[in-house]
Protein backbone atom coordinates (compact mmCIF):
# COMPACT_ATOMS: atom_id res chain seq x y z
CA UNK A 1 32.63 14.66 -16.49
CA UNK A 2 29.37 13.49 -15.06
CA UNK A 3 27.43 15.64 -17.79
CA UNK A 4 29.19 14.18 -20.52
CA UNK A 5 28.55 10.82 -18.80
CA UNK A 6 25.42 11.15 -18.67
CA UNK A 7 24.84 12.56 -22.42
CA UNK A 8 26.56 9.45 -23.39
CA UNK A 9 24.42 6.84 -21.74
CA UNK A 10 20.96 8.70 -22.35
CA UNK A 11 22.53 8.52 -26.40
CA UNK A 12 22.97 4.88 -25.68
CA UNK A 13 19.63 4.38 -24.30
CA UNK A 14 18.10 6.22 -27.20
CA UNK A 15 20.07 4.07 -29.65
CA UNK A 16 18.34 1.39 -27.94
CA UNK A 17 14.79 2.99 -28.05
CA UNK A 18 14.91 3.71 -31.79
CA UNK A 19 15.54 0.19 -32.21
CA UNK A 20 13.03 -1.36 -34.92
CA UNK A 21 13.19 -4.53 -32.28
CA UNK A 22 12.77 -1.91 -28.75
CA UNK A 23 9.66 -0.28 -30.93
CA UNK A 24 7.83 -3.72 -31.74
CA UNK A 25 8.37 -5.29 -28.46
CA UNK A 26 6.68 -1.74 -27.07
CA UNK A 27 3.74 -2.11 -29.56
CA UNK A 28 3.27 -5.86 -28.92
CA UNK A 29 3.49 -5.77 -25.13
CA UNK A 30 0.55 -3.46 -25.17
CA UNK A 31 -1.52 -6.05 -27.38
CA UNK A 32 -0.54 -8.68 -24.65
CA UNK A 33 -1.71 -6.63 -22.07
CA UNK A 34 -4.90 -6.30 -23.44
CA UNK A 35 -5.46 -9.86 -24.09
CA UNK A 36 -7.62 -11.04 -20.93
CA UNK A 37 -6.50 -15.07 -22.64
CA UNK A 38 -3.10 -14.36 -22.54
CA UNK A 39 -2.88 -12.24 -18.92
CA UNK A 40 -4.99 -15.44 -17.68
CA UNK A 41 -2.80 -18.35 -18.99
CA UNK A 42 0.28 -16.25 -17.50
CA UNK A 43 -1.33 -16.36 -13.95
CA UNK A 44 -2.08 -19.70 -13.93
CA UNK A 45 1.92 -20.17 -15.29
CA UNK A 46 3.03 -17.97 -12.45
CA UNK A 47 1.32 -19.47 -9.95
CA UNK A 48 2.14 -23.05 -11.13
CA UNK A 49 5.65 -21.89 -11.01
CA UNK A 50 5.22 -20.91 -7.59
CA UNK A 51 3.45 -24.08 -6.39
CA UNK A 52 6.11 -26.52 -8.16
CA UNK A 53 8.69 -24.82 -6.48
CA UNK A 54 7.28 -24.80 -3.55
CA UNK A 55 6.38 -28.68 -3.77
CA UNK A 56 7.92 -30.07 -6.13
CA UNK A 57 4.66 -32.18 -7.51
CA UNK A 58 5.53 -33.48 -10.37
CA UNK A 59 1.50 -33.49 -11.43
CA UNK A 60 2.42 -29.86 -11.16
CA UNK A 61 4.82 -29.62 -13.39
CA UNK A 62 3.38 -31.86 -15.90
CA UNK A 63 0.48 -28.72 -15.69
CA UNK A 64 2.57 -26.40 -15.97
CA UNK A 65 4.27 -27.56 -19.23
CA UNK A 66 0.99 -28.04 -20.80
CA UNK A 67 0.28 -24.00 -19.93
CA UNK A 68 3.51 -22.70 -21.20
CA UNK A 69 3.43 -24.88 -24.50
CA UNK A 70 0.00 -23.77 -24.67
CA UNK A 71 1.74 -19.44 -24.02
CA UNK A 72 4.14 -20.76 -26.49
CA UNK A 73 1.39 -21.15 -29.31
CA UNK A 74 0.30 -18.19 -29.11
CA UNK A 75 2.08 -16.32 -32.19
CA UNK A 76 2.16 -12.13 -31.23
CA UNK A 77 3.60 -14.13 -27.62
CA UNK A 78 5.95 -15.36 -30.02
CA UNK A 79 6.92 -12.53 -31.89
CA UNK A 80 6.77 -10.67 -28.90
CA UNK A 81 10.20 -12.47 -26.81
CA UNK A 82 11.89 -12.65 -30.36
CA UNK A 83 12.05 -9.06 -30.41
CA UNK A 84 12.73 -9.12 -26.47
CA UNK A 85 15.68 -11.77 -27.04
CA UNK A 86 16.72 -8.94 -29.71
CA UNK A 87 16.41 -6.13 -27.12
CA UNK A 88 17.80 -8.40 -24.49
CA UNK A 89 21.16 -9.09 -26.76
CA UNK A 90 21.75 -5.38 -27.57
CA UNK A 91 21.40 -4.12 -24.01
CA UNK A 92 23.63 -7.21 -22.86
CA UNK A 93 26.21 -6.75 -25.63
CA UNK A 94 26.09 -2.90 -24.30
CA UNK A 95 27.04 -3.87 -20.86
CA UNK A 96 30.14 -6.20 -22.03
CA UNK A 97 31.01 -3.37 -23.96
CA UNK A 98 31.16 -1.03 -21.03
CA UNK A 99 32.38 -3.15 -18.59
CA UNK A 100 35.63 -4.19 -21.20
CA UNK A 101 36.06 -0.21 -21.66
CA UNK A 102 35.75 0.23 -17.79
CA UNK A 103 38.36 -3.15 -17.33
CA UNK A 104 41.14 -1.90 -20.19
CA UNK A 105 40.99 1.75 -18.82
CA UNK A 106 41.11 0.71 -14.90
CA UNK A 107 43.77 -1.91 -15.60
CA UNK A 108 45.91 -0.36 -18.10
């Protein structure tokens, strides 16, 4: 049982990786890693994040709109989460899909 269990979900996870949306968010993650504008603008995010929770400033967060609009501009970042938001549907639509299977066969 645990073999075929197995088989099953690394099928599933292949599914996913042969995705045309799985295989550009791969490609375009590796761009954004090599883009020393874009890894700096998402450290100053990170750590404005971190210092508006923290205080609360709202001179903070005023900066730290301004950074992620400015993130937002940026059009591979863009293309980038659209193909995440893709990737991020199919594995969530997977796990309602198991956990209705798992539900109907446990409560039958």
């Amino acid at each position: 049982m645990a073999k075929k269990l197995n088989k099953a979900i690394d099928e599933l996870l292949l599914a996913i990786k042969e995705n045309d949306s799985y295989k550009k968010c791969v490609v375009l993650k590796e761009k954004l890693d090599k883009s020393e504008d874009v890894k700096v603008l998402v450290e100053e995010i990170k750590k404005l994040q971190k210092e508006f929770v923290r205080t609360g400033n709202e001179q903070i967060r005023k900066e730290l709109d301004k950074r992620e609009k400015s993130l937002e501009e940026i059009p591979i970042y863009n293309l980038y989460m659209k193909n995440l938001e893709q990737v991020n549907s199919m594995i969530e639509m997977l796990k309602n899909e198991l956990n209705n299977y798992f539900d109907n066969l446990l409560n039958r």
